[in-house]
Structure formats: structure tokens, C-alpha cells
C-alpha atoms as a PDB file:
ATOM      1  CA  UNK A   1      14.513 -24.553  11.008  1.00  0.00           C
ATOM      2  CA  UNK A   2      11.947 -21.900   9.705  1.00  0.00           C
ATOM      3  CA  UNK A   3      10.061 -22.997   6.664  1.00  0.00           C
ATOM      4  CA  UNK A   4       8.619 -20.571   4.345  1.00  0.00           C
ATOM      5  CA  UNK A   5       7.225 -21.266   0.267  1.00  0.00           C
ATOM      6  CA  UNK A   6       5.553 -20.069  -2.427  1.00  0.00           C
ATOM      7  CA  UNK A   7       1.442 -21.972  -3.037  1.00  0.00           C
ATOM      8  CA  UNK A   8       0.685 -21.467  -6.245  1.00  0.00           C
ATOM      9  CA  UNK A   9      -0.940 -23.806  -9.214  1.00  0.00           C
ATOM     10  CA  UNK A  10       2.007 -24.776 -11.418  1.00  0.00           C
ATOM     11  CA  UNK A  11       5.242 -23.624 -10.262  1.00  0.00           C
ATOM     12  CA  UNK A  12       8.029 -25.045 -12.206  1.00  0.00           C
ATOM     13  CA  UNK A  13       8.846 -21.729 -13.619  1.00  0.00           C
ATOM     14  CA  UNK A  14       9.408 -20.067  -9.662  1.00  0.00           C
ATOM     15  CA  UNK A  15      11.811 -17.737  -9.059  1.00  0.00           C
ATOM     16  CA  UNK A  16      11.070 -17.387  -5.395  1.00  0.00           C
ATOM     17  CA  UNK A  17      12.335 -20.175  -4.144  1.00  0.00           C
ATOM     18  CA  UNK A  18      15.493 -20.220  -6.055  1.00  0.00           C
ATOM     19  CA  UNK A  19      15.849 -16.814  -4.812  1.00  0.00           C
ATOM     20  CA  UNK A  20      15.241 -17.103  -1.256  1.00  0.00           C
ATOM     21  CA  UNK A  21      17.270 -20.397  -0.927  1.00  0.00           C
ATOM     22  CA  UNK A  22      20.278 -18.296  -1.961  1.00  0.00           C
ATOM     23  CA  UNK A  23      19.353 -15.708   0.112  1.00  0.00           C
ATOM     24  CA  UNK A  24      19.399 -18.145   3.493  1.00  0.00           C
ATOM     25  CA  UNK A  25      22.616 -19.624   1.869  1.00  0.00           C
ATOM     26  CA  UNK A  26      24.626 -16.440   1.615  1.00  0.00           C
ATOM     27  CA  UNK A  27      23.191 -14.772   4.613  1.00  0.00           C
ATOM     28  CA  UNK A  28      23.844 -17.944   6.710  1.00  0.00           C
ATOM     29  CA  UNK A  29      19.913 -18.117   8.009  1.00  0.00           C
ATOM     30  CA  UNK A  30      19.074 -21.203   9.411  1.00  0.00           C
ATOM     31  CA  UNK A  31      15.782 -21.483   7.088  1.00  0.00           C
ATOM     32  CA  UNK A  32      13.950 -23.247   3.895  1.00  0.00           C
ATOM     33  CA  UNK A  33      12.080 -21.635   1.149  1.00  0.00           C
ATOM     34  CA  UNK A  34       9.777 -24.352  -0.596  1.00  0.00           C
ATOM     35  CA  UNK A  35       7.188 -24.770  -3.646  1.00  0.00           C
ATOM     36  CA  UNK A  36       3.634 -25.616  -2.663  1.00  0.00           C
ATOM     37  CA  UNK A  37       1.690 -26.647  -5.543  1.00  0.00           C
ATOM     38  CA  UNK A  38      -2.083 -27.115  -4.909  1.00  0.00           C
ATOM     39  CA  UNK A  39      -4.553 -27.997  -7.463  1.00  0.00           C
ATOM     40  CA  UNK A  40      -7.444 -26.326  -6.033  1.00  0.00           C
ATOM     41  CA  UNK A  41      -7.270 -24.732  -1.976  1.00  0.00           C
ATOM     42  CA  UNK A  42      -9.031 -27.561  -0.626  1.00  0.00           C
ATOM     43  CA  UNK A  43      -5.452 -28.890   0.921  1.00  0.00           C
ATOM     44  CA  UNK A  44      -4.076 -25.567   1.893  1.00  0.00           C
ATOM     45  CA  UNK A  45      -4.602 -26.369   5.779  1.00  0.00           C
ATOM     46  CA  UNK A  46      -2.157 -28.860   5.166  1.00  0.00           C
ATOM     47  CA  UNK A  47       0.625 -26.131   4.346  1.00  0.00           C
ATOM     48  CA  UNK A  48      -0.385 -23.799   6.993  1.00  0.00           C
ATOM     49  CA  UNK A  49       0.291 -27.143   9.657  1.00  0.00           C
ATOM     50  CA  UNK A  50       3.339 -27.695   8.484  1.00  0.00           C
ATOM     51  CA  UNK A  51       6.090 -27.546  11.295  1.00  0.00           C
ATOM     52  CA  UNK A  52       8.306 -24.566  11.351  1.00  0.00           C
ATOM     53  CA  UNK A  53       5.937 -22.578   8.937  1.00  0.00           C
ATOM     54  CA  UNK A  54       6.941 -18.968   9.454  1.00  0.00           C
ATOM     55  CA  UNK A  55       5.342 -17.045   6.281  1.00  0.00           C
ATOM     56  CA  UNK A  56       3.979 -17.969   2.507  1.00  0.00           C
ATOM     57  CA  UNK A  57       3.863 -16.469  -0.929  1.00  0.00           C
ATOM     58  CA  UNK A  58       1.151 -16.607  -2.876  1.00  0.00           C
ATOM     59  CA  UNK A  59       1.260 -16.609  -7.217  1.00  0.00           C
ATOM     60  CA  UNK A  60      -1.664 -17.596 -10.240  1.00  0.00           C
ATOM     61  CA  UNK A  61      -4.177 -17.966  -9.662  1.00  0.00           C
ATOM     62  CA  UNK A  62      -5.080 -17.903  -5.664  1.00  0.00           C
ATOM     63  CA  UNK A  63      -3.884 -14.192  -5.053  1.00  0.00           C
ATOM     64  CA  UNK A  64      -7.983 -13.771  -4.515  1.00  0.00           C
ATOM     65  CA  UNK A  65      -9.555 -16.600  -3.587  1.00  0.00           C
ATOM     66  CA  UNK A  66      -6.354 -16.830  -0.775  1.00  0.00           C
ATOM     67  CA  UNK A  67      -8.439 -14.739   1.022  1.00  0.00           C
ATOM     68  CA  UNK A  68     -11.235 -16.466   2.994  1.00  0.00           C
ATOM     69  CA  UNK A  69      -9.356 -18.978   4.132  1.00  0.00           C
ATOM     70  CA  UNK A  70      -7.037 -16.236   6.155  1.00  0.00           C
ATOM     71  CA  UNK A  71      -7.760 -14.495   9.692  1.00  0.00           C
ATOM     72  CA  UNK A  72      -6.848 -10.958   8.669  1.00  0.00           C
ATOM     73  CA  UNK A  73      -5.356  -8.871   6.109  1.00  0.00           C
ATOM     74  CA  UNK A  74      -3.861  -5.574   5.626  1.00  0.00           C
ATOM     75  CA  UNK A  75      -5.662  -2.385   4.536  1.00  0.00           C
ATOM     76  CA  UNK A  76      -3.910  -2.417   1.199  1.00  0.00           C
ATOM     77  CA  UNK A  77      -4.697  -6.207   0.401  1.00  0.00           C
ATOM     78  CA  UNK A  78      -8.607  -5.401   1.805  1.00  0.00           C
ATOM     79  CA  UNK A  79      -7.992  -2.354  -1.047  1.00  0.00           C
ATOM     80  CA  UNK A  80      -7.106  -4.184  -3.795  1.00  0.00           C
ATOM     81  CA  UNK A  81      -8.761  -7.841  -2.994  1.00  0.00           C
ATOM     82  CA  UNK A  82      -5.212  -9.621  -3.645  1.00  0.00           C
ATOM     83  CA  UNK A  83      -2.986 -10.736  -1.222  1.00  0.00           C
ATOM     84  CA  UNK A  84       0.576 -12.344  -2.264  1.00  0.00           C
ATOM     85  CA  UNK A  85       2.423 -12.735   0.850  1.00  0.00           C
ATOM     86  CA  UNK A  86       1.093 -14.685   3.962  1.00  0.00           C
ATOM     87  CA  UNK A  87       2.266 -13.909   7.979  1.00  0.00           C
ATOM     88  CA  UNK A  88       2.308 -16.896  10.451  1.00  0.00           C
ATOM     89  CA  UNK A  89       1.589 -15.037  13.544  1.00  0.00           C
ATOM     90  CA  UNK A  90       1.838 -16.862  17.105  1.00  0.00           C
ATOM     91  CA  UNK A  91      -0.021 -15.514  19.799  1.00  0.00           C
ATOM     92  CA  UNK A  92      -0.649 -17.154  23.117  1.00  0.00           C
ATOM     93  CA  UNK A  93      -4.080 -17.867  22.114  1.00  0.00           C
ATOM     94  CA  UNK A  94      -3.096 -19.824  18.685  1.00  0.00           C
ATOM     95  CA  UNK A  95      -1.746 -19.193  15.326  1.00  0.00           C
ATOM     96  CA  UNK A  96      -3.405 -16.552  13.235  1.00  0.00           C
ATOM     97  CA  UNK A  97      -2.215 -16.026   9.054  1.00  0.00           C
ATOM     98  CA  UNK A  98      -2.189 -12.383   8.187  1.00  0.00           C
ATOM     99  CA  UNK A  99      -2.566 -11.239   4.242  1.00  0.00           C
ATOM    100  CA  UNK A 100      -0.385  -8.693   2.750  1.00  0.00           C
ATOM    101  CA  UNK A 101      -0.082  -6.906  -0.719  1.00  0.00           C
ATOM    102  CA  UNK A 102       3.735  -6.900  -2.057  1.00  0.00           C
ATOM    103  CA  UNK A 103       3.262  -6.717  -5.767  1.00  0.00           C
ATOM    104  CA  UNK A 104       2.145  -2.737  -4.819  1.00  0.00           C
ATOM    105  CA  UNK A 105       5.331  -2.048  -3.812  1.00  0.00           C
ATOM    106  CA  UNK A 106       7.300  -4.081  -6.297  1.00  0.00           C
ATOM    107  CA  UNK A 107       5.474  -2.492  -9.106  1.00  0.00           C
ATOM    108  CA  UNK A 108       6.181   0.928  -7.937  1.00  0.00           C
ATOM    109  CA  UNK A 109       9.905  -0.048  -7.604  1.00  0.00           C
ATOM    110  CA  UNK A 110       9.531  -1.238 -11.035  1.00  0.00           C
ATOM    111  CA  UNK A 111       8.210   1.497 -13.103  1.00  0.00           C
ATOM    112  CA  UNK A 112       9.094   4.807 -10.882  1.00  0.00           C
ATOM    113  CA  UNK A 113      12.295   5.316 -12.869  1.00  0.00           C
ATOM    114  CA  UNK A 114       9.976   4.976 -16.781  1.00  0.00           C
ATOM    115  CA  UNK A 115       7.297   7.007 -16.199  1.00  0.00           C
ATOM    116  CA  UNK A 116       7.193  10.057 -18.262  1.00  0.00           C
ATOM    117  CA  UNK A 117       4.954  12.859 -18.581  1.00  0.00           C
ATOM    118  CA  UNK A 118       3.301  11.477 -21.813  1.00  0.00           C
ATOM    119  CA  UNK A 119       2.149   8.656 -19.621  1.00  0.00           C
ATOM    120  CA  UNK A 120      -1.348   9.566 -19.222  1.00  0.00           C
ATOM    121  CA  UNK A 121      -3.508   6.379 -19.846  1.00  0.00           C
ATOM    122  CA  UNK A 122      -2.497   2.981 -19.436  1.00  0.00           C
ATOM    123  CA  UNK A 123      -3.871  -0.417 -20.670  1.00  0.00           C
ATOM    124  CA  UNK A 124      -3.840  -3.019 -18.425  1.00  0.00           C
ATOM    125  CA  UNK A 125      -4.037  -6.793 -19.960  1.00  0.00           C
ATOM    126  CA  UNK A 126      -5.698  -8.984 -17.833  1.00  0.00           C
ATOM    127  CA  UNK A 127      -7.820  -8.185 -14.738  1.00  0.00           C
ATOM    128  CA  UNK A 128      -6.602 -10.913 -12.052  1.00  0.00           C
ATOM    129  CA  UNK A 129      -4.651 -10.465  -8.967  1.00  0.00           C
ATOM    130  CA  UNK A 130      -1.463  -8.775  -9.970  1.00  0.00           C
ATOM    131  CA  UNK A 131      -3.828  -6.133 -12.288  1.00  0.00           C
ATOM    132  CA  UNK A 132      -5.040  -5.117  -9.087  1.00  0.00           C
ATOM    133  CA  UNK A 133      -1.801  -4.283  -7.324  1.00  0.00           C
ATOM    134  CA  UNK A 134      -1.046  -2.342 -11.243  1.00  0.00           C
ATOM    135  CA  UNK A 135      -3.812  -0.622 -11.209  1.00  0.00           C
ATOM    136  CA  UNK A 136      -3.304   1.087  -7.833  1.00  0.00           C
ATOM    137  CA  UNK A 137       0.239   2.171  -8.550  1.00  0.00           C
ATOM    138  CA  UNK A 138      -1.031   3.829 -11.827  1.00  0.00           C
ATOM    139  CA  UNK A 139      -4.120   5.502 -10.243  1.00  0.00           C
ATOM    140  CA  UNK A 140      -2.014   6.838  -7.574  1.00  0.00           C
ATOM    141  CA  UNK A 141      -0.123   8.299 -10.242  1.00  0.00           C
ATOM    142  CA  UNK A 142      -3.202  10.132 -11.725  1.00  0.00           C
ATOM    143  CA  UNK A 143      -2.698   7.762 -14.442  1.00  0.00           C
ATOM    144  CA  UNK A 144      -5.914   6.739 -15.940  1.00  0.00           C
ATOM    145  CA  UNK A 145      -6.494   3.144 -16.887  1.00  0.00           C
ATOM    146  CA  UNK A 146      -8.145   1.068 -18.841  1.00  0.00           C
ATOM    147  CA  UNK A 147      -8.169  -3.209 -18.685  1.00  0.00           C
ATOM    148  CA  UNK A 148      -8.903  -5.412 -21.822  1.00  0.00           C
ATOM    149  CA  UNK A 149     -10.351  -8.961 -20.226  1.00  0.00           C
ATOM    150  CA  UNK A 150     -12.342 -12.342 -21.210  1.00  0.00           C
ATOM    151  CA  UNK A 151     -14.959 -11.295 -18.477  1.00  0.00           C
ATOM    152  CA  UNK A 152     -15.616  -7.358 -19.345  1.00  0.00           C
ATOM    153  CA  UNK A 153     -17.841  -5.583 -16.297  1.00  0.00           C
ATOM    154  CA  UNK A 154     -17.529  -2.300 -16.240  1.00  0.00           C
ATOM    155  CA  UNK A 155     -17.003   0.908 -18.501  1.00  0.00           C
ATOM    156  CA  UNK A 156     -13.169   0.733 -18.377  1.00  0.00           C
ATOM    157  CA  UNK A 157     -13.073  -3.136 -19.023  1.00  0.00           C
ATOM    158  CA  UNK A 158     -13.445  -4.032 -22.261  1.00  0.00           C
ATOM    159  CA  UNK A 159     -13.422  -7.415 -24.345  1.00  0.00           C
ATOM    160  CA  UNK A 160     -10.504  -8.882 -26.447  1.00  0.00           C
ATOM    161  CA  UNK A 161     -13.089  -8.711 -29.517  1.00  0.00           C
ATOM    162  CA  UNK A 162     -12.911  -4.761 -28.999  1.00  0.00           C
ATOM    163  CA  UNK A 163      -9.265  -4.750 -29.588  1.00  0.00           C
ATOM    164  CA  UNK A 164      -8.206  -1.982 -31.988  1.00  0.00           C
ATOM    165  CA  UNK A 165      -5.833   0.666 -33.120  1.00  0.00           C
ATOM    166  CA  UNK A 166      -7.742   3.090 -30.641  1.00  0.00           C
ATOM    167  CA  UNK A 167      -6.500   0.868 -27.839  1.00  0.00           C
ATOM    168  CA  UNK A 168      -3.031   1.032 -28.301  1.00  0.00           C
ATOM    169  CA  UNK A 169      -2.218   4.245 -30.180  1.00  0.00           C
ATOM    170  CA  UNK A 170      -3.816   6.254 -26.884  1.00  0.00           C
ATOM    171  CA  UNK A 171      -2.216   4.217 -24.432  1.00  0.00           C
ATOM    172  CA  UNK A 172       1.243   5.191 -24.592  1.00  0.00           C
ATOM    173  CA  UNK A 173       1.799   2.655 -21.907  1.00  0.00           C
ATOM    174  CA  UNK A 174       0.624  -1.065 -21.566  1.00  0.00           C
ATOM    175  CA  UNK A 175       1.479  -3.706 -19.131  1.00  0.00           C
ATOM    176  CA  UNK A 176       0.642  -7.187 -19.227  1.00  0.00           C
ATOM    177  CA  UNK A 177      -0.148  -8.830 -16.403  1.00  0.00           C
ATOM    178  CA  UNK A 178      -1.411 -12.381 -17.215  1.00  0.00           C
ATOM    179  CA  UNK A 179       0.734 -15.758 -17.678  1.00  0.00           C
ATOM    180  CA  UNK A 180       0.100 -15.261 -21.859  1.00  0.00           C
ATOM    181  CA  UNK A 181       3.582 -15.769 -22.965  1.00  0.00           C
ATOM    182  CA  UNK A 182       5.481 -17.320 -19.679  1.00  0.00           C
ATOM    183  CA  UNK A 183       7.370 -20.835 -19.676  1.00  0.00           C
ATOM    184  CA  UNK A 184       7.027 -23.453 -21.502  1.00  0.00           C
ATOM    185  CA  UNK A 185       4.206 -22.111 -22.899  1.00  0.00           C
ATOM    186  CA  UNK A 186       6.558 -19.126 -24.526  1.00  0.00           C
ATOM    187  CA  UNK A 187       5.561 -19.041 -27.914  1.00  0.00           C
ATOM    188  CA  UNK A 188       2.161 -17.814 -26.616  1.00  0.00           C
ATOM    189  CA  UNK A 189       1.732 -13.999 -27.433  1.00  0.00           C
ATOM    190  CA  UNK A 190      -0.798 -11.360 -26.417  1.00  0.00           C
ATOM    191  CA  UNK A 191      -3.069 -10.601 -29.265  1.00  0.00           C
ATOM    192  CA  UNK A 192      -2.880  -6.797 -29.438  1.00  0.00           C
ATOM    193  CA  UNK A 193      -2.355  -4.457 -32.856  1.00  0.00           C
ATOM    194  CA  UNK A 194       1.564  -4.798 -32.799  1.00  0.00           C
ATOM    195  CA  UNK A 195       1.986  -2.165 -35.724  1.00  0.00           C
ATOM    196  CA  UNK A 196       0.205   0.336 -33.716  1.00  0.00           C
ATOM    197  CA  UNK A 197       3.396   0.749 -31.393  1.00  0.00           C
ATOM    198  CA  UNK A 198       5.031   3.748 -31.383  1.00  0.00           C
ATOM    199  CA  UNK A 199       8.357   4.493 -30.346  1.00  0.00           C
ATOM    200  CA  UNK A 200       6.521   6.843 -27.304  1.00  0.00           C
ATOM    201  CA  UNK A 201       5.218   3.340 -25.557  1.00  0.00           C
ATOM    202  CA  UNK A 202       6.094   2.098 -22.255  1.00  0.00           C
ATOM    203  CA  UNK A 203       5.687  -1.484 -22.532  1.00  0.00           C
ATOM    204  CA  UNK A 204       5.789  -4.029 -19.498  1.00  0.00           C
ATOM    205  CA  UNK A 205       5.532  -7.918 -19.008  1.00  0.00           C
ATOM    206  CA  UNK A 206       5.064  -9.130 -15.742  1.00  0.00           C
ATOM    207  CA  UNK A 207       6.217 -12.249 -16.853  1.00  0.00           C
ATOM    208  CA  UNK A 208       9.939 -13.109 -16.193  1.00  0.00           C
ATOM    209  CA  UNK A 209      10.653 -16.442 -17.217  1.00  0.00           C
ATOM    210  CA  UNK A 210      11.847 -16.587 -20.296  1.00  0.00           C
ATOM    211  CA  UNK A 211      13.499 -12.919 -19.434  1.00  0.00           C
ATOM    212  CA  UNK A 212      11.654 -11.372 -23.239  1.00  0.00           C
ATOM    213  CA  UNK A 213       8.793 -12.866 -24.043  1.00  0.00           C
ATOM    214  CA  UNK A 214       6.984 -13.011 -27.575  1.00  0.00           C
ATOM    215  CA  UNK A 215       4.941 -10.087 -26.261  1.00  0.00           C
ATOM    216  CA  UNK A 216       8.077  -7.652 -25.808  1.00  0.00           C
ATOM    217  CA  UNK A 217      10.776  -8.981 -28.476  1.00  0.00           C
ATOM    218  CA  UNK A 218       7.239  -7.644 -31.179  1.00  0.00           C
ATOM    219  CA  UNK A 219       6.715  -4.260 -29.156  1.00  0.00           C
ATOM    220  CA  UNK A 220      10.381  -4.076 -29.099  1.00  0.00           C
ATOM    221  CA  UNK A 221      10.795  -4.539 -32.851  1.00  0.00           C
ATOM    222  CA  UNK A 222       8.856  -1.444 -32.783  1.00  0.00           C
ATOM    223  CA  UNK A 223      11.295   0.351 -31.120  1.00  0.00           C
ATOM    224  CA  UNK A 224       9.593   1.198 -27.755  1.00  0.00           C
ATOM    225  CA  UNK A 225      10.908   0.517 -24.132  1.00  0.00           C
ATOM    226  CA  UNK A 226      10.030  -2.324 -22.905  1.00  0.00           C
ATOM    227  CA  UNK A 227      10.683  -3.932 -19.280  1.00  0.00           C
ATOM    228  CA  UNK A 228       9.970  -7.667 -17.643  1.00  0.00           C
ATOM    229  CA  UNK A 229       8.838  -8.486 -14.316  1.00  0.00           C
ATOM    230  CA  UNK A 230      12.004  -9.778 -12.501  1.00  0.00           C
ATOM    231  CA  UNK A 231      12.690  -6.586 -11.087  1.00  0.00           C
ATOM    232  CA  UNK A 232       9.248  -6.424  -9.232  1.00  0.00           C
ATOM    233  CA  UNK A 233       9.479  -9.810  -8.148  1.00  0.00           C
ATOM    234  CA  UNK A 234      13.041  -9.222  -6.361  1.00  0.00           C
ATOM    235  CA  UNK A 235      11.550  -5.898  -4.500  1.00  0.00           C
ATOM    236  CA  UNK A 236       8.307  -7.713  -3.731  1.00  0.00           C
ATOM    237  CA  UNK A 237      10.002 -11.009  -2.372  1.00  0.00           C
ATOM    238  CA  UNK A 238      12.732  -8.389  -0.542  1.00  0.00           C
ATOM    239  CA  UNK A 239       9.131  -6.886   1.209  1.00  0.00           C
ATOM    240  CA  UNK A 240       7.967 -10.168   1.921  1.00  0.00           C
ATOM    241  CA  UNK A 241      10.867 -11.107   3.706  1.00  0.00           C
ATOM    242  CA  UNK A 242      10.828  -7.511   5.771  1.00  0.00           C
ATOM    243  CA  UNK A 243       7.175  -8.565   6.739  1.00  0.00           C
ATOM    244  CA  UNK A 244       7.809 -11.934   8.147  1.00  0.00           C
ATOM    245  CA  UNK A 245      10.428 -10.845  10.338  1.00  0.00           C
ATOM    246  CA  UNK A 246       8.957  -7.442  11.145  1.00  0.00           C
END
């Protein structure tokens, strides 16, 4: 039986594997979709020994530091630096593991339909793996973006202490892209200027467990259009799967 599974950190919130079960279930595929969690990547040669192993996904907070441990990866991954979906590849001379960038293409799926001409600067919250995959849907777009982070570096990331009006009020859209807010830790809520939300906002969590978090239900009380992530995560898992068995 193929095995395939998500290595992540802490994964009782997973959709992925719920999704993908029921996947092999309906489609009758003779396959396995499991959790790997892994406190650091020390063990990960473990998983990538494991009999059957035919491809991996990869969540918070190893979408980077994946990376060395892998033969090879994609252009777009190289682009970015993240990498969320893993190829087994057998070769006569031995197995290789090949990184790949989904979240690009889920996020485009995501947000194609939303954008609107007003959309001319966005505000990215957080600057890890999934920012990165974000960042180049928006750019490529002509969108211009902006990041507020713990660990500013550069002229368009800024620190949490600079939050303001300014922020918010000229970027019409905002997308959230850390685990502030996600299950069980949902009470949790990004600390932007709330009552600077106009009804002109775009206003995305990439967080979809619980479905609204404490971030949206405020920028929705605002009366702006909000979205969650579950939408991205079903295109980028559906990608996955077209990658492993490409």
C-alpha cells in the first residue's frame, strides 16, 4: 500500500489527512495518508524510510528548514525558499526526495475570484513559509506588499510596535498568514487597529480550523470581505496529489 503524510510540529488540527483518507476511500486507491509529528528534524530520516513512502506534506514550521535535508527542489520552491509538498522519486541508482511549492497555486486559486482593482497594496502578517508563497501571488499581480513581523529586515518589513492606522487604512487588503488565532488556541487574535477597517478591505486568514477565527469575525464586524484558508488548502493538497503521481 502507498503511504503518504503530512510532517509538521503539532498537528491535531490537520485537515490533510482527513482529507486525503477520504479521498483514497471514495476513489477506491489502495493508499494511506498519515500525520508525522516531529519535534525538531533530527528524526525525519526515519519518515523518509518508511516502507511504501510515496510523497509528504510539509506544514509550521519546517516549510524552510525542510530544505537541506532534500536532494532537489523545484524552481518555484528555490524562488520562494518554502517547500510544502515532498516527491519520493525511485531511480535505479536510489531514492531521491524532490521539493515542491503548492501553497502558490492554492493561494492563487484562492483569491483570483476577490481581487479588485482597488487592490493595490497588501499587508502581509507574518513572514514564514506560507508568506512566501503570498507574497509571490501578489507581486505577480503588480500588487505591492508590505509584511508586519517580530524579526523586521528590510524596508517593507516592519515591527508589530509600528502598527498603526497608516497600516491598515492603505492596505485595502491584508492576509494573515501565521497560526495567531488557529485551534485550540482560538481565542488568540492578531493585534492590528480593528476600527481602521473599511468596508473596501479584502481580508484573509490562512487559518482554517476553527472555519472564522477571532481575526475575521472583528474585520467582519466591520463589514469587509473576509475569506479562510480551507479553500487553498483543498487546491494545494489537489496539486500535491497531481505531483506525486505525475
Amino acid at each position: 500500500m502507498d503511504l503518504y503524510g503530512l510532517i509538521g510540529q503539532s498537528l491535531s488540527h490537520s485537515f490533510s489527512s482527513l482529507f486525503f483518507n477520504q479521498k483514497f476511500s471514495d476513489e477506491n486507491i489502495e493508499a494511506s495518508y498519515s500525520n508525522f509529528e516531529l519535534e525538531s528534524l533530527a528524526d525525519i530520516h526515519e519518515v523518509f524510510h518508511l516502507t511504501g513512502l510515496n510523497g509528504l506534506n510539509v506544514t509550521i514550521p519546517y516549510k524552510e528548514k525542510i530544505i537541506p535535508f532534500l536532494d532537489e527542489i523545484d524552481s518555484l520552491a528555490a524562488k520562494i525558499n518554502s517547500v510544502n509538498t515532498i516527491k519520493v522519486i525511485r531511480e535505479p541508482e536510489g531514492v531521491k526526495f524532490k521539493g515542491y511549492n503548492t501553497d502558490v497555486y492554492g493561494f492563487y486559486q484562492l483569491i483570483r475570484a476577490y481581487l479588485k482593482p482597488h487592490h493595490e497594496k497588501a499587508l502581509i502578517l507574518g513572514t514564514g513559509g506560507a508568506s512566501k508563497a503570498v507574497a509571490n501571488v501578489l507581486l505577480d499581480y503588480g500588487i505591492k506588499v508590505n509584511y508586519m513581523s517580530r524579526k523586521p529586515s528590510n524596508s517593507t518589513i516592519f515591527n508589530w510596535d509600528e502598527m498603526n492606522d497608516y497600516f491598515i487604512k492603505n492596505h485595502l487588503l491584508i492576509i494573515n498568514t501565521t497560526p495567531v488565532g488557529m485551534f485550540p488556541n482560538e481565542d488568540d487574535c492578531m493585534p492590528i487597529i480593528y476600527d481602521a477597517i473599511k468596508s473596501d478591505h479584502l481580508v484573509i486568514d490562512l487559518i482554517y480550523n476553527p472555519k472564522e477565527t477571532q481575526f475575521l469575525k472583528k474585520c467582519k464586524s466591520r463589514g469587509c470581505t473576509t475569506l479562510n484558508g480551507q479553500p487553498m488548502l483543498i487546491h494545494q493538497a489537489l496539486k500535491s496529489w497531481e505531483i506525486w503521481n505525475q
